[in-house]
C-alpha atoms as a PDB file:
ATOM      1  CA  UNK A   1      15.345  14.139 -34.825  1.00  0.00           C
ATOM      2  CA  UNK A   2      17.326  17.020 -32.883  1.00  0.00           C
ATOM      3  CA  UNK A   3      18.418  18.105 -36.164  1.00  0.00           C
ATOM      4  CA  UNK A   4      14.693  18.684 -37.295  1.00  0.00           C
ATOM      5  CA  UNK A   5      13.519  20.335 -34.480  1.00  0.00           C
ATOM      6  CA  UNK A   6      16.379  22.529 -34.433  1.00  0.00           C
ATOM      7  CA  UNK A   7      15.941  23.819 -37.852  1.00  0.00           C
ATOM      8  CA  UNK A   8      12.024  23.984 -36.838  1.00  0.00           C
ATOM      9  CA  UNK A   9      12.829  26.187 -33.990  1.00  0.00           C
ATOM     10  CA  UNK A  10      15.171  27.995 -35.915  1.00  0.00           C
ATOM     11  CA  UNK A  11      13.141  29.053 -38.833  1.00  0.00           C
ATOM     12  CA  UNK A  12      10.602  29.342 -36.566  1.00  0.00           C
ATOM     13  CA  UNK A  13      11.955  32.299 -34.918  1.00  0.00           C
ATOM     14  CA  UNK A  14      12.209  34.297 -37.994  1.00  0.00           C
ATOM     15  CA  UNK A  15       9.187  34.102 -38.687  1.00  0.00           C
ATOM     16  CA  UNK A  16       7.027  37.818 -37.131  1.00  0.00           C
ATOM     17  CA  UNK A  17       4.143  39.438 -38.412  1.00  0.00           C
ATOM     18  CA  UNK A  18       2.819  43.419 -36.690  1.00  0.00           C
ATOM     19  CA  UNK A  19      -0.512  42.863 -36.182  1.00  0.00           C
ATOM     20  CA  UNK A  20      -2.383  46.806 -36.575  1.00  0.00           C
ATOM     21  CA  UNK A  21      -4.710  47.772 -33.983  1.00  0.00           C
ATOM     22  CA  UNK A  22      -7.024  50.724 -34.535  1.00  0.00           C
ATOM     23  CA  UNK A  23      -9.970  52.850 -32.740  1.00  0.00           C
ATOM     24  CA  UNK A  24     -11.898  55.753 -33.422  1.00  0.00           C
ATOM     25  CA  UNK A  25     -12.146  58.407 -30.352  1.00  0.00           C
ATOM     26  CA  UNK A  26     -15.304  60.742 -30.489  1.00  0.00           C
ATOM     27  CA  UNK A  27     -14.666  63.603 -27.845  1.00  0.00           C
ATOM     28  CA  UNK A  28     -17.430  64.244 -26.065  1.00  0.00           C
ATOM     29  CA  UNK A  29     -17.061  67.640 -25.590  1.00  0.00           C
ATOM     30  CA  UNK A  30     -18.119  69.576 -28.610  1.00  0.00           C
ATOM     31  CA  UNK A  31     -17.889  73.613 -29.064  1.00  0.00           C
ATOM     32  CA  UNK A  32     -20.722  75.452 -31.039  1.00  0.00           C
ATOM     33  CA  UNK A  33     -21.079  79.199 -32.076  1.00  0.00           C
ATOM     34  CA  UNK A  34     -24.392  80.202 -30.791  1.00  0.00           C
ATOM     35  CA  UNK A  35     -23.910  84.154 -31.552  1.00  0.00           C
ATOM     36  CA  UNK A  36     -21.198  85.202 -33.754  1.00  0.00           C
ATOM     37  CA  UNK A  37     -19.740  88.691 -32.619  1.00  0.00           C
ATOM     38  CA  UNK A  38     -20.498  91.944 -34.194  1.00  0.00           C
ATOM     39  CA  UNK A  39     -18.102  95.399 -33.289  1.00  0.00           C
ATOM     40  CA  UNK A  40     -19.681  98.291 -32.834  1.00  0.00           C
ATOM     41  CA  UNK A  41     -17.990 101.302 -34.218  1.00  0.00           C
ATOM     42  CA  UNK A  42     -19.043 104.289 -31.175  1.00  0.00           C
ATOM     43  CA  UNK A  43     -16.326 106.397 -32.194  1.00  0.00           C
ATOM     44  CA  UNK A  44     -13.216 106.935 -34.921  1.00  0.00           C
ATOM     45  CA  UNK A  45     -10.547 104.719 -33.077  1.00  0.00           C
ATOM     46  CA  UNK A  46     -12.590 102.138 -31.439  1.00  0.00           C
ATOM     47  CA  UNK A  47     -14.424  99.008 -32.785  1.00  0.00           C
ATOM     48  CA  UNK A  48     -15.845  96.835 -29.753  1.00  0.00           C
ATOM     49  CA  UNK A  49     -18.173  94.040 -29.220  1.00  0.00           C
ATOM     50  CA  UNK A  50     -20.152  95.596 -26.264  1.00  0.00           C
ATOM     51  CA  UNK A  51     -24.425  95.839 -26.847  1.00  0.00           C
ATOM     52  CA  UNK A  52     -24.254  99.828 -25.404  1.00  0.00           C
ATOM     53  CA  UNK A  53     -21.634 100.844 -28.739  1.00  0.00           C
ATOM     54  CA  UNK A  54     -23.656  99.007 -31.531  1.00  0.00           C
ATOM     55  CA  UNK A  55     -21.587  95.468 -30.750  1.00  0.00           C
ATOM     56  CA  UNK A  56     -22.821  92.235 -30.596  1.00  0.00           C
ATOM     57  CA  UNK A  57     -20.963  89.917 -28.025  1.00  0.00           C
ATOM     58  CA  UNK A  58     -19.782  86.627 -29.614  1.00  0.00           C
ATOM     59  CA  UNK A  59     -21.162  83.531 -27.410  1.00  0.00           C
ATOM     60  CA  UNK A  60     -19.509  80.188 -27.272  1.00  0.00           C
ATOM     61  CA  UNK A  61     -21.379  77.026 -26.366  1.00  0.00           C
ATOM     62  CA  UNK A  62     -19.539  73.943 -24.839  1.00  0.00           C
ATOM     63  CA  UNK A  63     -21.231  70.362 -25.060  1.00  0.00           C
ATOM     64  CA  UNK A  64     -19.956  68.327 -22.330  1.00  0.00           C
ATOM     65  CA  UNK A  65     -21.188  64.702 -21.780  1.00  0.00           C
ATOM     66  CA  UNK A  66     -18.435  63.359 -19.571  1.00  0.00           C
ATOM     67  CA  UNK A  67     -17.628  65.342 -16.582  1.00  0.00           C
ATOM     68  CA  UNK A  68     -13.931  66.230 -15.269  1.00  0.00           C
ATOM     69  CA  UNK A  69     -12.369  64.826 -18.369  1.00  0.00           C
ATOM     70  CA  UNK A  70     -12.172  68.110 -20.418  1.00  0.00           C
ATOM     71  CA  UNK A  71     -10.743  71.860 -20.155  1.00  0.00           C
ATOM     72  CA  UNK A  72     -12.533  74.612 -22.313  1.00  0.00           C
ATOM     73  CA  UNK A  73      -9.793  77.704 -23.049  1.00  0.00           C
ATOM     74  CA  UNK A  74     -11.002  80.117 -24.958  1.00  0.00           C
ATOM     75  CA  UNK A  75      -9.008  83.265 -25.453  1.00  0.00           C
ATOM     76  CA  UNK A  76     -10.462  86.887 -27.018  1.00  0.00           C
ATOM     77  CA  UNK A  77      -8.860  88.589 -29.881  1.00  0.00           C
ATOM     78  CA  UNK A  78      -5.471  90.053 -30.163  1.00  0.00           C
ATOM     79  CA  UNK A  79      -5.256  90.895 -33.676  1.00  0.00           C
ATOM     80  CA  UNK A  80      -7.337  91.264 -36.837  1.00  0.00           C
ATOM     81  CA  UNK A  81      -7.860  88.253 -39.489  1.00  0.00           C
ATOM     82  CA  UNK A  82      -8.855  90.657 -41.794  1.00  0.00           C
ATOM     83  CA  UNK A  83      -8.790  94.357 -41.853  1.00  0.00           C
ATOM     84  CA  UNK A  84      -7.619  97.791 -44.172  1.00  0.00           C
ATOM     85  CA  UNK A  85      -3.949  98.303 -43.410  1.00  0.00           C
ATOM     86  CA  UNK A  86      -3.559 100.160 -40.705  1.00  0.00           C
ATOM     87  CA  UNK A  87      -0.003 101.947 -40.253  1.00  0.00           C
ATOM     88  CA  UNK A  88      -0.428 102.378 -36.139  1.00  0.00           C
ATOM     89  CA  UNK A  89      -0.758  99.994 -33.154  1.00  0.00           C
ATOM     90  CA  UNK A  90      -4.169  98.544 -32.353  1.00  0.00           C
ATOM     91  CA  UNK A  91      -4.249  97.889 -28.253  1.00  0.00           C
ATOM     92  CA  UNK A  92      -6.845  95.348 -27.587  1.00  0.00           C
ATOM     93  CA  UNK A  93      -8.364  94.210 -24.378  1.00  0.00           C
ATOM     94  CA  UNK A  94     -11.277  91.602 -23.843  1.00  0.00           C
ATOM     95  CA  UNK A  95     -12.931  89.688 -21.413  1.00  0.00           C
ATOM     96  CA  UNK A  96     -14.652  86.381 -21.117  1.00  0.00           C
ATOM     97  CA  UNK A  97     -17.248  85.071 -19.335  1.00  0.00           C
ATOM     98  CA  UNK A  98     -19.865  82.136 -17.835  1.00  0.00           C
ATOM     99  CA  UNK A  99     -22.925  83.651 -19.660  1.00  0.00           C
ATOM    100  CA  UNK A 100     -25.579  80.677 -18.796  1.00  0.00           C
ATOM    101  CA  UNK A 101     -25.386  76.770 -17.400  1.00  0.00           C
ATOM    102  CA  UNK A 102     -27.032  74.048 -17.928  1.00  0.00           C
ATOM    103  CA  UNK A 103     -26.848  72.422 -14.054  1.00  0.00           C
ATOM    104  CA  UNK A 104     -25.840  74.073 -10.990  1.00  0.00           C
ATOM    105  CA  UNK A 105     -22.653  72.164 -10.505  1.00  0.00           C
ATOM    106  CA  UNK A 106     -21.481  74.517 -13.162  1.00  0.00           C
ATOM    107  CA  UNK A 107     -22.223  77.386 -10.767  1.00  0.00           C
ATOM    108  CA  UNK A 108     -18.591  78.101  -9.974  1.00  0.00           C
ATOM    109  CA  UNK A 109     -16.754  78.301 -13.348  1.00  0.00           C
ATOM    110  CA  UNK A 110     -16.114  81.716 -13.483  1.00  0.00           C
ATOM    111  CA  UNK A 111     -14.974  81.861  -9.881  1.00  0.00           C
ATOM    112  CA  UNK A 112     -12.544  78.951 -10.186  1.00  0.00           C
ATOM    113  CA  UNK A 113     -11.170  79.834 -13.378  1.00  0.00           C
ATOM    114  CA  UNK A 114      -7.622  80.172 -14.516  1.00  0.00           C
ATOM    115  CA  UNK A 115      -6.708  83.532 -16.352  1.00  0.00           C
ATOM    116  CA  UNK A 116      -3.343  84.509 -18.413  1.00  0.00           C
ATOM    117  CA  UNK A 117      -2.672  86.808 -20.855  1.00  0.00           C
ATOM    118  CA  UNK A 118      -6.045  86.898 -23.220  1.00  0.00           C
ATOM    119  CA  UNK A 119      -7.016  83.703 -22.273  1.00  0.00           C
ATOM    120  CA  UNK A 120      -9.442  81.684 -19.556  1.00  0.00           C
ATOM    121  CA  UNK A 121      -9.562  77.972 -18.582  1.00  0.00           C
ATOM    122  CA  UNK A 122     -11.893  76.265 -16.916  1.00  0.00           C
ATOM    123  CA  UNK A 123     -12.313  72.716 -15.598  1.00  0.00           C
ATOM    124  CA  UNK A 124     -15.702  71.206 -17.110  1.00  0.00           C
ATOM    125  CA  UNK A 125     -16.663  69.568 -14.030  1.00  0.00           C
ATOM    126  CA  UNK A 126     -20.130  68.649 -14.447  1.00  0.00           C
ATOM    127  CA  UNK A 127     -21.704  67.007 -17.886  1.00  0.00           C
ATOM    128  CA  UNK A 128     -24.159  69.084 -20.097  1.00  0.00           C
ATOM    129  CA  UNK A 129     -24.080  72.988 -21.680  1.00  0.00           C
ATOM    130  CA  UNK A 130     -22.559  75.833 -20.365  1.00  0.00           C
ATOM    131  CA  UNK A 131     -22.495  78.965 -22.999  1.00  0.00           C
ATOM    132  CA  UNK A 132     -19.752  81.613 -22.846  1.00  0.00           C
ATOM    133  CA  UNK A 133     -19.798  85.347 -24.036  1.00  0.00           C
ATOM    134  CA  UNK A 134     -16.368  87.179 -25.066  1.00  0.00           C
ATOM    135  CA  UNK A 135     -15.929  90.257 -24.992  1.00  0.00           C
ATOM    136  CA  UNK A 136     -13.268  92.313 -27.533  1.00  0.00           C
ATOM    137  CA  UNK A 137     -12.656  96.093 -28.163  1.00  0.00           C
ATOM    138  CA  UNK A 138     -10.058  97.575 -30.213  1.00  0.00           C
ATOM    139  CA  UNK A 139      -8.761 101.038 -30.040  1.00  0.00           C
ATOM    140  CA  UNK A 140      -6.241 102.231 -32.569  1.00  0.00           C
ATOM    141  CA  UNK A 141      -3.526 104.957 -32.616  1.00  0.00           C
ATOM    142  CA  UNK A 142      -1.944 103.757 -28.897  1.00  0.00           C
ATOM    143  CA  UNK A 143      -4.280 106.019 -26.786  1.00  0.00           C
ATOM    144  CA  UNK A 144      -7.195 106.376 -29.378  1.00  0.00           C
ATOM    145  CA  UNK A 145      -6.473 109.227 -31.055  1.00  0.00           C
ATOM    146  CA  UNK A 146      -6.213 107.908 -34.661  1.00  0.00           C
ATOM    147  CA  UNK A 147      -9.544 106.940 -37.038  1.00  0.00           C
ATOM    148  CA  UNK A 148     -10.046 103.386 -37.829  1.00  0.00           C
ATOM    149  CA  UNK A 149      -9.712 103.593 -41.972  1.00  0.00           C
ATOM    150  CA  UNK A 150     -13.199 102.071 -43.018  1.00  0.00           C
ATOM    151  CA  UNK A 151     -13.439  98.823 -44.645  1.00  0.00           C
ATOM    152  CA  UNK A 152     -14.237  95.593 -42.810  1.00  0.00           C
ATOM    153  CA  UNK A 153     -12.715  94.158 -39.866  1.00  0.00           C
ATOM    154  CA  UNK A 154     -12.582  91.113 -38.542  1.00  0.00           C
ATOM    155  CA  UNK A 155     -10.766  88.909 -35.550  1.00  0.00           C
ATOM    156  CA  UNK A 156     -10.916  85.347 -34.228  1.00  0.00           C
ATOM    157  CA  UNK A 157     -12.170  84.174 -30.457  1.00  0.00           C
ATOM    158  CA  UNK A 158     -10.175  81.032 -30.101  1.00  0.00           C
ATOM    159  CA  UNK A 159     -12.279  78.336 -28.463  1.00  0.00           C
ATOM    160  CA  UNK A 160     -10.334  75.054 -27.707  1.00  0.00           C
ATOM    161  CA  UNK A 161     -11.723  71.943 -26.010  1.00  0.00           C
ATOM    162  CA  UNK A 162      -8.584  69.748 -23.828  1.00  0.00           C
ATOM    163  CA  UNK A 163      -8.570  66.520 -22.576  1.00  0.00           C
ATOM    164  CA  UNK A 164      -7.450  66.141 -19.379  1.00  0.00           C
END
């Protein structure tokens, strides 16, 4: 009788199966273009994004349906995804911006907000829309002095959504 239960217990414990588990995570904070951005060409060696030089400022819209669980960073251009070749240095500069809220707990985002380089985080502290508006101007030849070759330009506004 030892012997059987022995050999049970031994084959028994070779015995092991991995049993998958699986889920599906929707975030539930969701980033929309509401405006795509247009530069404005007010001179030879500048293309910008600002209303008073023929732009059109890009606006991002954030989603949010659980509060303090998500960071929006979105950071302006730095380079073209498409452009004429240009043989001279393109300095860029940008800002972005709280453009409109959804609820008044959103109030503070631009105020608390963390800025480096060409980017700006905020904490999405409060559940429902807040819309953002970026802001991007090129100038090539180092100090402007050098005409944009024509042809069509174009550059990315990176708009990222992280759980915290």
């Amino acid at each position: 009788m030892k012997k059987i239960l022995l050999a049970c217990l031994i084959a028994g414990s070779a015995n092991a199966l991995d049993v998958p588990i699986e889920g599906t995570v929707q975030s539930r904070c969701l980033i929309n273009t509401d405006v795509p951005g247009v530069y404005g060409n007010p001179n030879a060696y500048t293309l910008t994004t600002t209303p008073a030089d023929g732009g059109v400022l890009p606006v991002v819209r954030y989603d949010v349906s659980l509060a303090d669980a998500y960071k929006a960073r979105i950071t302006y251009p730095t380079a073209f995804s498409a452009s004429p070749s240009l043989s001279d240095m393109v300095t860029w500069t940008g800002s972005v911006e709280v453009q409109e809220v959804s609820d008044v707990a959103m109030a503070d985002y631009d105020t608390d907000a963390v800025t480096f380089d060409q980017t700006k985080e905020y904490d999405l502290v409060a559940t429902g829309t807040t819309w953002f508006k970026v802001a991007s101007t090129a100038t090539y030849g180092g100090g402007g002095n050098k005409a944009f070759p024509g042809g069509t330009y174009r550059s990315v506004v990176v708009a990222e959504c992280i759980a915290q």
